[in-house]
PDB file of N, CA and C in Angstrom:
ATOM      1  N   UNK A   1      33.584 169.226 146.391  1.00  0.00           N
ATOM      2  CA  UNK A   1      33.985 168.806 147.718  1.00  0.00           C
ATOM      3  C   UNK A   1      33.984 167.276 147.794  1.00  0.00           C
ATOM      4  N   UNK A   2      34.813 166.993 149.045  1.00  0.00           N
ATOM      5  CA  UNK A   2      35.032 165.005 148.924  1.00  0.00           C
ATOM      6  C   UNK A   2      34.225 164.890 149.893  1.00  0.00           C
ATOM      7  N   UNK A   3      33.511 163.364 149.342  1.00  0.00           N
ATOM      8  CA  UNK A   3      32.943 162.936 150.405  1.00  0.00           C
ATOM      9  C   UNK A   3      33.308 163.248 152.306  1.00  0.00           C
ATOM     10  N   UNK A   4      34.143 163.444 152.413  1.00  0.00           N
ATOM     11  CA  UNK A   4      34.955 163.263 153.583  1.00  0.00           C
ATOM     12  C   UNK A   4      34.705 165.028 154.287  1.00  0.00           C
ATOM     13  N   UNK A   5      34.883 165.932 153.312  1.00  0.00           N
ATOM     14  CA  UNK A   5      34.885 167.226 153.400  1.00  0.00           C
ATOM     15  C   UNK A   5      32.792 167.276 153.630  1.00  0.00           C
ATOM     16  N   UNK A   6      32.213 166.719 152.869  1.00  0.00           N
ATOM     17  CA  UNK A   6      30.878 166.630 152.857  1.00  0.00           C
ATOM     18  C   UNK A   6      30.485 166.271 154.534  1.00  0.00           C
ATOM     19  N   UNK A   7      30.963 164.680 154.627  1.00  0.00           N
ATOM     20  CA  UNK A   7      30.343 164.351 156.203  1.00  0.00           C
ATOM     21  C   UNK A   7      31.147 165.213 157.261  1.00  0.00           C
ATOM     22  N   UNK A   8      31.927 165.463 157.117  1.00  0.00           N
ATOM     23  CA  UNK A   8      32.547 167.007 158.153  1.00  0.00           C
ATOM     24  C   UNK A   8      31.810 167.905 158.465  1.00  0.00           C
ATOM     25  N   UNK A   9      30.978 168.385 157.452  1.00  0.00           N
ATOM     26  CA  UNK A   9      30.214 169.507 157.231  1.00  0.00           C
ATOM     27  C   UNK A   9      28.522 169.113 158.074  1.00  0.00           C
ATOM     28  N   UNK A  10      28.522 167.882 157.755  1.00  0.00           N
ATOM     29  CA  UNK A  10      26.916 167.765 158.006  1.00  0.00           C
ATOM     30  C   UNK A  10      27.061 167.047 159.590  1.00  0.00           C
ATOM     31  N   UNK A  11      28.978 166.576 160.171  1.00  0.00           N
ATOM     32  CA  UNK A  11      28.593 166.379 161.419  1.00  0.00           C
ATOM     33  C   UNK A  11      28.379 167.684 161.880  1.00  0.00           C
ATOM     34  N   UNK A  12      29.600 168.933 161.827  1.00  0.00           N
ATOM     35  CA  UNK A  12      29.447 169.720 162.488  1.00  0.00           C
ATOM     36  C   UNK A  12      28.351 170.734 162.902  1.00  0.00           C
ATOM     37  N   UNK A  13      27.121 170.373 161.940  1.00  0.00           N
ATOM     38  CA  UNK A  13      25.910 171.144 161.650  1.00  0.00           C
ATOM     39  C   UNK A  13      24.996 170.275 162.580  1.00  0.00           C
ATOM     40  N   UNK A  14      25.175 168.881 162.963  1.00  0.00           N
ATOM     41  CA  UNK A  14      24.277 167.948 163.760  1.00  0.00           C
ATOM     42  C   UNK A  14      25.091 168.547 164.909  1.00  0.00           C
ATOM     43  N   UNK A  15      26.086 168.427 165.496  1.00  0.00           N
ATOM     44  CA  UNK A  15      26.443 168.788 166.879  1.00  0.00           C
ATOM     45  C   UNK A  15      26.097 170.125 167.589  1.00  0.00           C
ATOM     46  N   UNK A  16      26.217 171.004 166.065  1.00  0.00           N
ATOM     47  CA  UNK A  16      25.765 172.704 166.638  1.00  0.00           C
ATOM     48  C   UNK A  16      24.295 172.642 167.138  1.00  0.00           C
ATOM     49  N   UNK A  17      23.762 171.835 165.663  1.00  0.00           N
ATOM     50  CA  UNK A  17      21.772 171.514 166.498  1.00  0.00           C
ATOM     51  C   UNK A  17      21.706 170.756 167.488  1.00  0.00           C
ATOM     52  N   UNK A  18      22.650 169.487 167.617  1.00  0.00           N
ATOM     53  CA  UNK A  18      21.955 168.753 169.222  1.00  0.00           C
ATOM     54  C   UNK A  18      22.351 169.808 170.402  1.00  0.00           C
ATOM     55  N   UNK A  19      24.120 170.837 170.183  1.00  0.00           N
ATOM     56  CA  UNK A  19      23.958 171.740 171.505  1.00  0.00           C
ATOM     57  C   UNK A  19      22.786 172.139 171.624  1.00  0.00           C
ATOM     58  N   UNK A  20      22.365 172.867 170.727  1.00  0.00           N
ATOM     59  CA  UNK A  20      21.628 174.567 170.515  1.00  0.00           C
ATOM     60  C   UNK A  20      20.306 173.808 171.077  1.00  0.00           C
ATOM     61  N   UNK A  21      20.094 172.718 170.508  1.00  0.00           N
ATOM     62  CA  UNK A  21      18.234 172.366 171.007  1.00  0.00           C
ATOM     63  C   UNK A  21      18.297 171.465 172.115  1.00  0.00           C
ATOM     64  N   UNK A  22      19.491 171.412 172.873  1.00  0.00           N
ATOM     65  CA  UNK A  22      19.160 170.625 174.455  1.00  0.00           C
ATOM     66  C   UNK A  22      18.890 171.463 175.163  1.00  0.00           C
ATOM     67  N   UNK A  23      17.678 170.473 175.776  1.00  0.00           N
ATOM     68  CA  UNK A  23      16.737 170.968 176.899  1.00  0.00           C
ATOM     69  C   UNK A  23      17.565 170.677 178.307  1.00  0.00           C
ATOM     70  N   UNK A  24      18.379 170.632 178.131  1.00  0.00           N
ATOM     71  CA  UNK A  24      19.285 170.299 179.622  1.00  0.00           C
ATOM     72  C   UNK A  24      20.208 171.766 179.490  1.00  0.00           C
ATOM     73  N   UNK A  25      19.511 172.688 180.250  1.00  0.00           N
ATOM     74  CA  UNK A  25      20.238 174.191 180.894  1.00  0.00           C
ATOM     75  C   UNK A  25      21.845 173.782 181.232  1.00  0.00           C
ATOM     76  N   UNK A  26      22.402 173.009 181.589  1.00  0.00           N
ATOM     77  CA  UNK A  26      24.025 172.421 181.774  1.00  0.00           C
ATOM     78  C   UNK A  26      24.575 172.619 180.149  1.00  0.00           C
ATOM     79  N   UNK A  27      24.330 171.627 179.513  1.00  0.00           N
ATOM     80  CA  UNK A  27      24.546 171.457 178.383  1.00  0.00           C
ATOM     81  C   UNK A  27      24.225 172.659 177.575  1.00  0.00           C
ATOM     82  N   UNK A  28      23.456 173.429 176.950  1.00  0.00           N
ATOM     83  CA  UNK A  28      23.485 174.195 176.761  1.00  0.00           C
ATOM     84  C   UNK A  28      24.231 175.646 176.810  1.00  0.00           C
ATOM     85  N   UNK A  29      24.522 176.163 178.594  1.00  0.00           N
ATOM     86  CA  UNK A  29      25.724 176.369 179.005  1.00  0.00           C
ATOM     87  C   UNK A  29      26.730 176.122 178.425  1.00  0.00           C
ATOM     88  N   UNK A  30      27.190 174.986 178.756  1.00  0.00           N
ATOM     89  CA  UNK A  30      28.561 174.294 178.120  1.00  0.00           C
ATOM     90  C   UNK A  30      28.918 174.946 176.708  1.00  0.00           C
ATOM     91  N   UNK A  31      27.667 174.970 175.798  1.00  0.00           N
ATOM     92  CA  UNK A  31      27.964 174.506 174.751  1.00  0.00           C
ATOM     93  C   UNK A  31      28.645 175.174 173.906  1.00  0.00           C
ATOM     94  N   UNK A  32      29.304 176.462 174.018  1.00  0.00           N
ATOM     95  CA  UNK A  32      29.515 177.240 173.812  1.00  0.00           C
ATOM     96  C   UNK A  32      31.532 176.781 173.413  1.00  0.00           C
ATOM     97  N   UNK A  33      31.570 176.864 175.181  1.00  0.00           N
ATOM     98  CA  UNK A  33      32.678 175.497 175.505  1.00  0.00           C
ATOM     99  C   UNK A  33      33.193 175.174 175.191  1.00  0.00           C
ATOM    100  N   UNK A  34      32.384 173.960 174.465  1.00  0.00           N
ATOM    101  CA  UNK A  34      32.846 172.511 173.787  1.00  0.00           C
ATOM    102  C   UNK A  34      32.822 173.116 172.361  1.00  0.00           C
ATOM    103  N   UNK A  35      32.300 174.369 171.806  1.00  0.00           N
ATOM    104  CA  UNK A  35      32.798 174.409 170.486  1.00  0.00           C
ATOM    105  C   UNK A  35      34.173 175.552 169.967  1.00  0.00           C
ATOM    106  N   UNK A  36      33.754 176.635 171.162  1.00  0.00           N
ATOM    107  CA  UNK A  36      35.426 177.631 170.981  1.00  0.00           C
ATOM    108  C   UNK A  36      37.079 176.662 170.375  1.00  0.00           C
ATOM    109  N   UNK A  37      37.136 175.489 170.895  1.00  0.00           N
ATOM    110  CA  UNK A  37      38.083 174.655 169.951  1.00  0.00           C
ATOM    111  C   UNK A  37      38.145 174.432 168.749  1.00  0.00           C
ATOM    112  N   UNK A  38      36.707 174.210 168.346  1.00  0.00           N
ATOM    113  CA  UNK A  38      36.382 173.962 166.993  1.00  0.00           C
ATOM    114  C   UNK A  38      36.370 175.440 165.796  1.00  0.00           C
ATOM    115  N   UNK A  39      35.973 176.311 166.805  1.00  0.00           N
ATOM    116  CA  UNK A  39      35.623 177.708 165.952  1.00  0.00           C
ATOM    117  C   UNK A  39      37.481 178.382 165.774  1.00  0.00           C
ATOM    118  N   UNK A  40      37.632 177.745 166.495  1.00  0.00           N
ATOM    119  CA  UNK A  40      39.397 178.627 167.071  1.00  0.00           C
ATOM    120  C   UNK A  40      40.186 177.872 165.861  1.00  0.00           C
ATOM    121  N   UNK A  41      39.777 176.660 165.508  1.00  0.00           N
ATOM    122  CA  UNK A  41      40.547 175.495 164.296  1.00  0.00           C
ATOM    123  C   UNK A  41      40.106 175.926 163.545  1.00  0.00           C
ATOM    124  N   UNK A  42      38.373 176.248 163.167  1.00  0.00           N
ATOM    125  CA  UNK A  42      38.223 176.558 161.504  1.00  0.00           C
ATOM    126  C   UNK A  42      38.508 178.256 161.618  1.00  0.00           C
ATOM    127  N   UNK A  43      38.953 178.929 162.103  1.00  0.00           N
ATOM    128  CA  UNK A  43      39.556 179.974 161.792  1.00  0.00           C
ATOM    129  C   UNK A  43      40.924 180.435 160.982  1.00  0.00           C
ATOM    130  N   UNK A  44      41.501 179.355 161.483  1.00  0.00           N
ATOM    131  CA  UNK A  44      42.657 179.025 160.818  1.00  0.00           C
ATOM    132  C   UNK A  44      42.624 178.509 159.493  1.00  0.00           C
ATOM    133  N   UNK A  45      41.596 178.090 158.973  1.00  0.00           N
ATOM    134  CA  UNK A  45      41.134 177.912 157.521  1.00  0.00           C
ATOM    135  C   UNK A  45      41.604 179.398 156.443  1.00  0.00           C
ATOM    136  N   UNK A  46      41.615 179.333 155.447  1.00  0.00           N
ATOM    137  CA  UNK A  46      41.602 180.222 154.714  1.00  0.00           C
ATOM    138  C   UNK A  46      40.046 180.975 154.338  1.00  0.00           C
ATOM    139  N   UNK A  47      39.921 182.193 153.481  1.00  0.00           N
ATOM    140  CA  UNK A  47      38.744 182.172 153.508  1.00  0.00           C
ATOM    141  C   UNK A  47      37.813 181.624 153.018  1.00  0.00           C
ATOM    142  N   UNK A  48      38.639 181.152 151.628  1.00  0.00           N
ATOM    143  CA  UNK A  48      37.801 180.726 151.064  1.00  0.00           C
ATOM    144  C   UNK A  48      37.608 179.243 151.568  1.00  0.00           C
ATOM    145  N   UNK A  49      38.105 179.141 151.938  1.00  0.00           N
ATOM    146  CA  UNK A  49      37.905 177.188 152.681  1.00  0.00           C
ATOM    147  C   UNK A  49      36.720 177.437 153.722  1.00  0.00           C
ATOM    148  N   UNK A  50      36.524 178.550 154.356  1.00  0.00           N
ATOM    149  CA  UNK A  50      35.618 179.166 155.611  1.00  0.00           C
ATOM    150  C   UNK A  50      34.543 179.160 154.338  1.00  0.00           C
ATOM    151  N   UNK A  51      34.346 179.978 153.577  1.00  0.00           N
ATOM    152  CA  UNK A  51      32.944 180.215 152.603  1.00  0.00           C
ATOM    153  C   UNK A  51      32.469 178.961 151.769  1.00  0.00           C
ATOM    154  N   UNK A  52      33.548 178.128 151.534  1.00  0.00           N
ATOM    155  CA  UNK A  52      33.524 176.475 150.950  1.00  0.00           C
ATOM    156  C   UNK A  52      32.575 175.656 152.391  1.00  0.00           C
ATOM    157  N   UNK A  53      32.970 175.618 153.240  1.00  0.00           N
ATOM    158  CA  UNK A  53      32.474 175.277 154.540  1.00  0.00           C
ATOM    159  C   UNK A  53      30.915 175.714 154.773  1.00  0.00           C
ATOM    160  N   UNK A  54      31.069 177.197 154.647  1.00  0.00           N
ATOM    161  CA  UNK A  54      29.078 177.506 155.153  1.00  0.00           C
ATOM    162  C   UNK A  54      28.454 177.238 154.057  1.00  0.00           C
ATOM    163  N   UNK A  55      29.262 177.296 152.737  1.00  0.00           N
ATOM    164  CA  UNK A  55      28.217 176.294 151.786  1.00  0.00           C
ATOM    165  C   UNK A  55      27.827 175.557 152.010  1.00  0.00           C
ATOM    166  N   UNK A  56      28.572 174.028 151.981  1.00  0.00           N
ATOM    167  CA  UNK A  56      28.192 172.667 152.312  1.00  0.00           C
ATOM    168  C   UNK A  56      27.039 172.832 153.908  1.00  0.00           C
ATOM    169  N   UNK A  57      27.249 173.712 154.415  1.00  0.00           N
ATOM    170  CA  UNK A  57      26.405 173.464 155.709  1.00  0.00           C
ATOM    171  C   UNK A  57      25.060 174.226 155.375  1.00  0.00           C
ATOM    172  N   UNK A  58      25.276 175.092 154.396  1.00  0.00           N
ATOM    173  CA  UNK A  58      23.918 175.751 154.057  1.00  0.00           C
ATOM    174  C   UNK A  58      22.870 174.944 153.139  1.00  0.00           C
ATOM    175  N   UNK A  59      23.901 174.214 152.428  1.00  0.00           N
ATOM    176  CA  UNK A  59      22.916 172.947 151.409  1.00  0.00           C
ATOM    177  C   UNK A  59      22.403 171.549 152.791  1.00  0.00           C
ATOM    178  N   UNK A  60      22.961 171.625 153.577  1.00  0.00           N
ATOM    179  CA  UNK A  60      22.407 170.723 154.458  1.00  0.00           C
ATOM    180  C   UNK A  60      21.294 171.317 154.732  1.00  0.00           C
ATOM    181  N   UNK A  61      21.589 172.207 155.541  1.00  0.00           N
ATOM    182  CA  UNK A  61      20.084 173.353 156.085  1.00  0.00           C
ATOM    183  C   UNK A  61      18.991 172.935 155.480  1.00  0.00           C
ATOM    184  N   UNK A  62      19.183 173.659 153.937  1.00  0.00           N
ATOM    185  CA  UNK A  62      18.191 173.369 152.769  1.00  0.00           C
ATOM    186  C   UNK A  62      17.316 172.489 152.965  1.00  0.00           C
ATOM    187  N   UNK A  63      18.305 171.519 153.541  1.00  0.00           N
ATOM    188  CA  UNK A  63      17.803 170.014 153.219  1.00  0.00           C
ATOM    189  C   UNK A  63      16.705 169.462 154.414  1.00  0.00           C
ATOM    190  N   UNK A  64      16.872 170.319 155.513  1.00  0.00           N
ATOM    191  CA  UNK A  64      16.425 170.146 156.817  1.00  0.00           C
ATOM    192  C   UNK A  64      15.422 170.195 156.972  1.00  0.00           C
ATOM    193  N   UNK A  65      14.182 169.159 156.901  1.00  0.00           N
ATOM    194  CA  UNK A  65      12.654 169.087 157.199  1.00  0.00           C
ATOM    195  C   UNK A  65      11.882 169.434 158.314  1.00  0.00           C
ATOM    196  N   UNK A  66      12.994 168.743 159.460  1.00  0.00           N
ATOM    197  CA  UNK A  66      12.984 169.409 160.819  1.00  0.00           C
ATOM    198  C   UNK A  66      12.448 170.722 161.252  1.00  0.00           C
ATOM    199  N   UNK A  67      11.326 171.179 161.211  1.00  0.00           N
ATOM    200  CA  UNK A  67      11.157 172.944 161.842  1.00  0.00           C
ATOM    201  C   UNK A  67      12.071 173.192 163.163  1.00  0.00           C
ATOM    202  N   UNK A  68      12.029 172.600 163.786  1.00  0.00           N
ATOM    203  CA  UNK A  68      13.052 172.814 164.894  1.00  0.00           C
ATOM    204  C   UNK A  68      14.607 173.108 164.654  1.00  0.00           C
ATOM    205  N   UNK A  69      14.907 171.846 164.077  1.00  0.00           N
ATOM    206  CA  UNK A  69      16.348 171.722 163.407  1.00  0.00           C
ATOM    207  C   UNK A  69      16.466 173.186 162.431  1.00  0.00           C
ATOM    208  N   UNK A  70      16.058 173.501 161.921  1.00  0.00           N
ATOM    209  CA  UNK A  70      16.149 174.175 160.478  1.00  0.00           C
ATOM    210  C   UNK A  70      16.378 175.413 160.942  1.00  0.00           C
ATOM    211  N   UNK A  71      16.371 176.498 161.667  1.00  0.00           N
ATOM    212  CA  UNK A  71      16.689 177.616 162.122  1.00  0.00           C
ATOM    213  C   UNK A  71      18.057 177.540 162.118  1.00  0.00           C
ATOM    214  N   UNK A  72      18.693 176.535 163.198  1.00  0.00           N
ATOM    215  CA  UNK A  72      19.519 176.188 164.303  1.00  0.00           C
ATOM    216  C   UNK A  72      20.917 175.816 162.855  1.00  0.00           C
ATOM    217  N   UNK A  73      20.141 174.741 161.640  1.00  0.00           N
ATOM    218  CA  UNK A  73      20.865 174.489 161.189  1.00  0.00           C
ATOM    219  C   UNK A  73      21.272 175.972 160.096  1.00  0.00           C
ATOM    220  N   UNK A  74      20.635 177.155 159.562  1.00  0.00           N
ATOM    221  CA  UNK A  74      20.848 178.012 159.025  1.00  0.00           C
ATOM    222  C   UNK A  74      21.864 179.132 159.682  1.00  0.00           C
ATOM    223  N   UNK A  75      21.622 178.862 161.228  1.00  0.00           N
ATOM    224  CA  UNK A  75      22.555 179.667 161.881  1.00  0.00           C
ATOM    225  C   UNK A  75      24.038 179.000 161.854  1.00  0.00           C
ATOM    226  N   UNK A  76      24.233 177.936 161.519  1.00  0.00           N
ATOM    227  CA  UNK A  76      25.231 177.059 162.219  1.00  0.00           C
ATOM    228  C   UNK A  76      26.403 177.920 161.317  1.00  0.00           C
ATOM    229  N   UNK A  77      26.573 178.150 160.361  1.00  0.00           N
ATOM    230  CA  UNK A  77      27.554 178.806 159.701  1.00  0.00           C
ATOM    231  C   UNK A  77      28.117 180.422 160.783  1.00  0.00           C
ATOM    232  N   UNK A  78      27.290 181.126 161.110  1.00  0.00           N
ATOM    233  CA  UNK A  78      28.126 182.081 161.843  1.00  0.00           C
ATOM    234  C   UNK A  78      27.825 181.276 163.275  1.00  0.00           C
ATOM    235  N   UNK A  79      27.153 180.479 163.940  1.00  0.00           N
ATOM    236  CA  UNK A  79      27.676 179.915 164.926  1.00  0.00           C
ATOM    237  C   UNK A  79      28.735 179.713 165.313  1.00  0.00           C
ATOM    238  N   UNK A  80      29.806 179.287 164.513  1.00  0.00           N
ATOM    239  CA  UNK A  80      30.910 178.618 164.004  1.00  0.00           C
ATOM    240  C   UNK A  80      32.081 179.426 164.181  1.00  0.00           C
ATOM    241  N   UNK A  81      31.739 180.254 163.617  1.00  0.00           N
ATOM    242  CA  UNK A  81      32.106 181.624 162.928  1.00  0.00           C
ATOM    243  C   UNK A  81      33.105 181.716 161.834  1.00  0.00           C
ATOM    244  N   UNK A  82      32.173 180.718 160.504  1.00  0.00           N
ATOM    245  CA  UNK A  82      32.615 180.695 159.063  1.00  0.00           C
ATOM    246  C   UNK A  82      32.454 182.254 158.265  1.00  0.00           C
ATOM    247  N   UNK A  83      31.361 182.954 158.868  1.00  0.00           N
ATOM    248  CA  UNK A  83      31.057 184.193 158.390  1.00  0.00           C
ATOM    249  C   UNK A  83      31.672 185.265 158.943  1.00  0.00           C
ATOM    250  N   UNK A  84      32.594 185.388 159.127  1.00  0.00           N
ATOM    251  CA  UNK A  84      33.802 186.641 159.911  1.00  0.00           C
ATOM    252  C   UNK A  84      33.660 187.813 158.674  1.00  0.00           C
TER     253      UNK A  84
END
């Protein structure tokens, strides 16, 4: 994967955790929202570009020291819904 394909992966895994762990009930709400655009675009991926994808986001996870973060970031792949 390219660099470029890499930071794609590790924003979309920071935005799923800042929704998922705001303490603001609005936002949270929302958040759902603000990502159906995003889930509706990587659908249109192929599959294997979808399973290329929850890789790179699952080696982030891995990587995640965070106890908080680290759930949030393991879910983020069917969050998404790379795992169809």
């Amino acid at each position: 994967m390219t660099t470029l394909e890499r930071t794609l992966a590790k924003a979309l895994m920071e935005i799923v955790i800042g929704l998922d762990l705001s303490e603001d009930d609005a936002i949270a709400e929302a958040s759902m929202q603000l990502l159906e655009p995003v889930i509706t675009l990587l659908q249109d991926l192929s599959e294997q570009d979808r399973q290329a994808l929850a890789g790179l986001i699952n080696q982030f996870a891995q990587e995640e020291t965070d106890p908080d973060w680290h759930l949030t970031a393991w879910e983020t792949p069917e969050t998404l819904g790379l795992l169809v």
